[in-house]
Protein backbone atom coordinates (compact mmCIF):
# COMPACT_ATOMS: atom_id res chain seq x y z
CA UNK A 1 106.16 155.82 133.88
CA UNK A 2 105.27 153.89 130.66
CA UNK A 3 105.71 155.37 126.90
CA UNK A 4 105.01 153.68 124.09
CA UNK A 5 108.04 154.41 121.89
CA UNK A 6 106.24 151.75 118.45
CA UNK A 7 103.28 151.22 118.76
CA UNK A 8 101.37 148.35 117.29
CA UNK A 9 100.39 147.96 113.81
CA UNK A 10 96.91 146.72 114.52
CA UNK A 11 95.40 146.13 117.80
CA UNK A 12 92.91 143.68 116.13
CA UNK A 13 94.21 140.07 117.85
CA UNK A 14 91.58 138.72 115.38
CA UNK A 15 92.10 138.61 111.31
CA UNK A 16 89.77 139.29 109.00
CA UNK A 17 89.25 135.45 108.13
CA UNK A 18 88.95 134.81 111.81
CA UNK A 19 86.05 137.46 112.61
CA UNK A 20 84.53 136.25 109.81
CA UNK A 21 84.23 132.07 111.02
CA UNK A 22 83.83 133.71 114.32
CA UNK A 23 80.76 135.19 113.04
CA UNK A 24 79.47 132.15 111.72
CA UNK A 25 80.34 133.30 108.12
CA UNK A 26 82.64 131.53 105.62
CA UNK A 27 86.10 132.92 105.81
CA UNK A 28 85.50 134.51 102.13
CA UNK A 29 82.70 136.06 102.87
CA UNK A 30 83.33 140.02 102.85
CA UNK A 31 80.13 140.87 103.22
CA UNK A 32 80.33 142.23 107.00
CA UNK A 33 83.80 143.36 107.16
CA UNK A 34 83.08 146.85 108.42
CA UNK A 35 81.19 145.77 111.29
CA UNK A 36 83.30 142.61 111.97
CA UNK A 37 86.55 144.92 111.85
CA UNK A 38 84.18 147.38 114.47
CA UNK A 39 83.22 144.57 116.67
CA UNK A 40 87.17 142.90 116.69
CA UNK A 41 88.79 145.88 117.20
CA UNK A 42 86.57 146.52 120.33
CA UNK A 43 86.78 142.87 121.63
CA UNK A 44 90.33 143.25 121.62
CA UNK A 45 90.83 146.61 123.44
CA UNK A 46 88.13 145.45 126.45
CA UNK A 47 90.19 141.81 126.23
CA UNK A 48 93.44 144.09 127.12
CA UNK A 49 91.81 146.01 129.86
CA UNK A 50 89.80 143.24 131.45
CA UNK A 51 93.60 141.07 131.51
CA UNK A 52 95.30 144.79 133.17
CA UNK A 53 97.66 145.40 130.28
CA UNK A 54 99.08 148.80 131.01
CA UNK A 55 98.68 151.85 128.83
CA UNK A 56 100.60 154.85 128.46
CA UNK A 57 97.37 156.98 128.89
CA UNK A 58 97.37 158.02 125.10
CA UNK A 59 96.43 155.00 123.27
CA UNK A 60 94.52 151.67 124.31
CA UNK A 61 96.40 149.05 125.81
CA UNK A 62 96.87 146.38 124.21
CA UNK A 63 98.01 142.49 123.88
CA UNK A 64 99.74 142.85 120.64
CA UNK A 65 103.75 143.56 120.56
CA UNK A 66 104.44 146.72 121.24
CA UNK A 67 108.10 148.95 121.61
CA UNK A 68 107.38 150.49 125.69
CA UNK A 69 110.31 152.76 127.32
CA UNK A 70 109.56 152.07 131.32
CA UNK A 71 111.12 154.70 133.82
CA UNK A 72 111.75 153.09 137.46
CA UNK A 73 112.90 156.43 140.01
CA UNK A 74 113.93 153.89 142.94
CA UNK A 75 114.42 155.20 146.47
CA UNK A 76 115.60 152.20 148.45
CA UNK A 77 117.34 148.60 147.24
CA UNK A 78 114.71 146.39 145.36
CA UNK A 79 115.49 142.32 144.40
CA UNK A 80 113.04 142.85 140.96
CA UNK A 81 111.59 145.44 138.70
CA UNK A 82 108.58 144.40 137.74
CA UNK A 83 107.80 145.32 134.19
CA UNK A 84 104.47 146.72 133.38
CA UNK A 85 103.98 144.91 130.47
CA UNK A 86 104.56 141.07 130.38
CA UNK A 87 104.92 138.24 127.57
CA UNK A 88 108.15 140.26 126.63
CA UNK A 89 110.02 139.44 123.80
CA UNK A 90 113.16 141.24 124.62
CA UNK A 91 115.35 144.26 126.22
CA UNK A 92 116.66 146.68 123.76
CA UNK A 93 118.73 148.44 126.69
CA UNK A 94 119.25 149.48 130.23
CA UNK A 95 120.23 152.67 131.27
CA UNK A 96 120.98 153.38 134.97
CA UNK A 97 121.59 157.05 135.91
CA UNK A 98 122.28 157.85 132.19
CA UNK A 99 124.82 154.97 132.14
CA UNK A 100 124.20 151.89 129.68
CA UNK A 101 124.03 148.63 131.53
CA UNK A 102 125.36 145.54 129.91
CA UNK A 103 123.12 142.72 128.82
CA UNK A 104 125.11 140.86 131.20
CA UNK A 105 124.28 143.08 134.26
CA UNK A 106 120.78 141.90 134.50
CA UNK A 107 118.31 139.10 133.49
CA UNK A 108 114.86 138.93 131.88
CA UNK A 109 112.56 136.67 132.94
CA UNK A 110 109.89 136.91 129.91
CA UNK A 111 106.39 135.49 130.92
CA UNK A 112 106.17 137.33 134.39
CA UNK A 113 108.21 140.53 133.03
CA UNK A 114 110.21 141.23 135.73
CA UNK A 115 114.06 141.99 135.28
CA UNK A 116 116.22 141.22 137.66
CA UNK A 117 119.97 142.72 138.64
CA UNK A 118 123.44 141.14 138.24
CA UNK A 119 126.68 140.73 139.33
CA UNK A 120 129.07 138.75 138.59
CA UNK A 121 125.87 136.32 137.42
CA UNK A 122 124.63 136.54 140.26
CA UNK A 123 121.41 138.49 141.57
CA UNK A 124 122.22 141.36 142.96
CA UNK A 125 119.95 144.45 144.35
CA UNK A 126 118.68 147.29 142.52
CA UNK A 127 120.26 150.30 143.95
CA UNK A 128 118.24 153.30 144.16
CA UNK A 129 119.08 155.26 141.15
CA UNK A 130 116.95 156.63 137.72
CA UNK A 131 116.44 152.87 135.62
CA UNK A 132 115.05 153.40 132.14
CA UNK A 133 113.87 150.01 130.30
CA UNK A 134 113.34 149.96 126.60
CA UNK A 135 111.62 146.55 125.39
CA UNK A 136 108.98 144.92 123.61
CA UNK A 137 106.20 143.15 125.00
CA UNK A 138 103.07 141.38 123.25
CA UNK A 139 102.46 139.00 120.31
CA UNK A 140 103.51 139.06 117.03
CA UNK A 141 101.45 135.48 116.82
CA UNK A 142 98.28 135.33 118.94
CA UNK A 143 98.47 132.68 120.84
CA UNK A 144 95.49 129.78 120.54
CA UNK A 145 93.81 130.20 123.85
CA UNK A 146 93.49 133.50 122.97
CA UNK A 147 92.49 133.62 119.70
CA UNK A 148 89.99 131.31 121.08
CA UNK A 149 88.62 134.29 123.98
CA UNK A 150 88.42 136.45 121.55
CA UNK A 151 86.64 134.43 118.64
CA UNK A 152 84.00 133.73 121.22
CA UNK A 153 83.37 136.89 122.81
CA UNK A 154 83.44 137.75 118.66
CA UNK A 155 80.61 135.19 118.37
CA UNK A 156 78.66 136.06 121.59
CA UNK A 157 78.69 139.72 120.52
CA UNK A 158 77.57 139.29 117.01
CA UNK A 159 74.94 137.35 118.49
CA UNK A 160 73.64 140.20 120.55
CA UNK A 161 72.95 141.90 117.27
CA UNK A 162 70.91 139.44 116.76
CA UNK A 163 69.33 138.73 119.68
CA UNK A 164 69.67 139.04 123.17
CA UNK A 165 72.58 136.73 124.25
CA UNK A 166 71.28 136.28 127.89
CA UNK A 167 68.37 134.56 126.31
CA UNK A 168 68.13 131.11 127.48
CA UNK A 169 64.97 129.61 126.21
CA UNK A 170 62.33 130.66 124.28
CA UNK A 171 59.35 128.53 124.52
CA UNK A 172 56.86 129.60 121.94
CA UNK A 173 53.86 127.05 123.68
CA UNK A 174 50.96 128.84 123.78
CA UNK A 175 51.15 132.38 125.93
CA UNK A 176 54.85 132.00 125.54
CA UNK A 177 57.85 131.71 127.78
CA UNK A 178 61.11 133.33 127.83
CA UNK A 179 64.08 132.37 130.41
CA UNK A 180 67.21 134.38 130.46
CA UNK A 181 70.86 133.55 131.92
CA UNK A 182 71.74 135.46 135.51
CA UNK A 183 74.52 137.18 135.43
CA UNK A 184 75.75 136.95 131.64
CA UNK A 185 75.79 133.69 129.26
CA UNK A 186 76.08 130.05 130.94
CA UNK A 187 76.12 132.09 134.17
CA UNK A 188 78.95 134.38 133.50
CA UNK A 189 80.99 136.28 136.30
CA UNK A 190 79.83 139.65 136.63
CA UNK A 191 81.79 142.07 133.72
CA UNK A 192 82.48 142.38 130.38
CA UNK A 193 82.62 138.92 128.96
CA UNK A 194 80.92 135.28 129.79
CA UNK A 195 82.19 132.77 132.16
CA UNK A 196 83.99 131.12 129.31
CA UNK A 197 85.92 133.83 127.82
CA UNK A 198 87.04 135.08 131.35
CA UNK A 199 88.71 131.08 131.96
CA UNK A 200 90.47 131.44 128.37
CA UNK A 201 91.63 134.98 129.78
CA UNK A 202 93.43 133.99 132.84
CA UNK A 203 96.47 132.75 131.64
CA UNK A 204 97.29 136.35 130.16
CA UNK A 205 95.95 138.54 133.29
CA UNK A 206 98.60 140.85 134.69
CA UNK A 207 98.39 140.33 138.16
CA UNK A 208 99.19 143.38 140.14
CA UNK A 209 100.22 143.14 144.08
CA UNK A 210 101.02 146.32 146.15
């Protein structure tokens, strides 16, 4: 079970001066900011579903830092507890069965998010018991790569406002010809966003194995 105990400020992984160049404007130029803010705000929260970031069911995921309380109810010895939220910045506490477990009773491995056991420094199982994580996960700085998904899937969707964005040639040569990408822009995989935002995404998918 996953609650979101502070939730972040602004799901937006795009500032104002961002959507704005992303548009194609200058970064002074207020004169879309409503719809830029619309269109950002929605990039972002499709960006956090399409990479699997976990929700609490109330409020859209998201890739920005975030406060999370996780509750693991284990019934049989496991190596790792696998974190629902990755790129974690740190563990505020451990409670096992109600009891506080030392910082030295376990160990974080950020970038995957899982948390292993300890003892004695050394791993150790996780007994089956009532494990509550509190810890943040998420960026306080938006990383380049994807700033960069999400200035371009920005761009692509201002440009459908436009015009269509699966337009691929328009040949204006007597009757006229139009020719349209299959499958999304410069042959995108099928889903919400074009081949090139989905290969600045994969670094920050969270990968989930039964």
């Amino acid at each position: 079970m996953l609650t979101i105990v502070t939730p972040a400020d602004d799901r937006n992984l795009l500032s104002i001066e961002q959507l704005r160049v992303a548009a194609g404007f200058a970064s002074s130029d207020a004169s879309h900011d409503m719809d830029l803010a619309r269109i950002g705000l929605g990039v972002s929260d499709r960006i956090a579903r399409e990479c699997g970031i976990a929700g609490d069911g109330v409020r859209p995921p998201t890739l920005k830092r975030e406060t999370v309380e996780q509750t693991f109810r284990l019934s049989c010895p496991v190596s790792l507890l696998l974190l629902a939220r990755r790129f974690v910045s740190g563990v505020t506490s451990v409670s096992i069965d109600g009891e506080a477990a030392a910082t030295s009773d376990y160990e974080l491995d950020a970038s995957a998010g899982m948390l292993r056991r300890l003892r004695e420094s050394r791993p150790a199982m996780w007994q089956p018991a009532t494990v509550v994580i509190t810890y943040a996960a998420g960026f306080d700085d938006v990383p380049g790569d994807l700033v960069l998904a999400a200035s371009v899937a920005v761009q692509e969707q201002w440009s459908a406002t436009q015009r269509d964005p699966l337009l691929k040639r328009d040949r204006v040569d007597g009757i006229g010809e139009q020719e349209f990408w299959v499958g999304g822009i410069g042959g995108a995989v099928p889903g919400a966003f074009s081949s090139t935002v989905q290969a600045l995404l994969e670094p920050f998918r969270t990968m989930w194995v039964s």
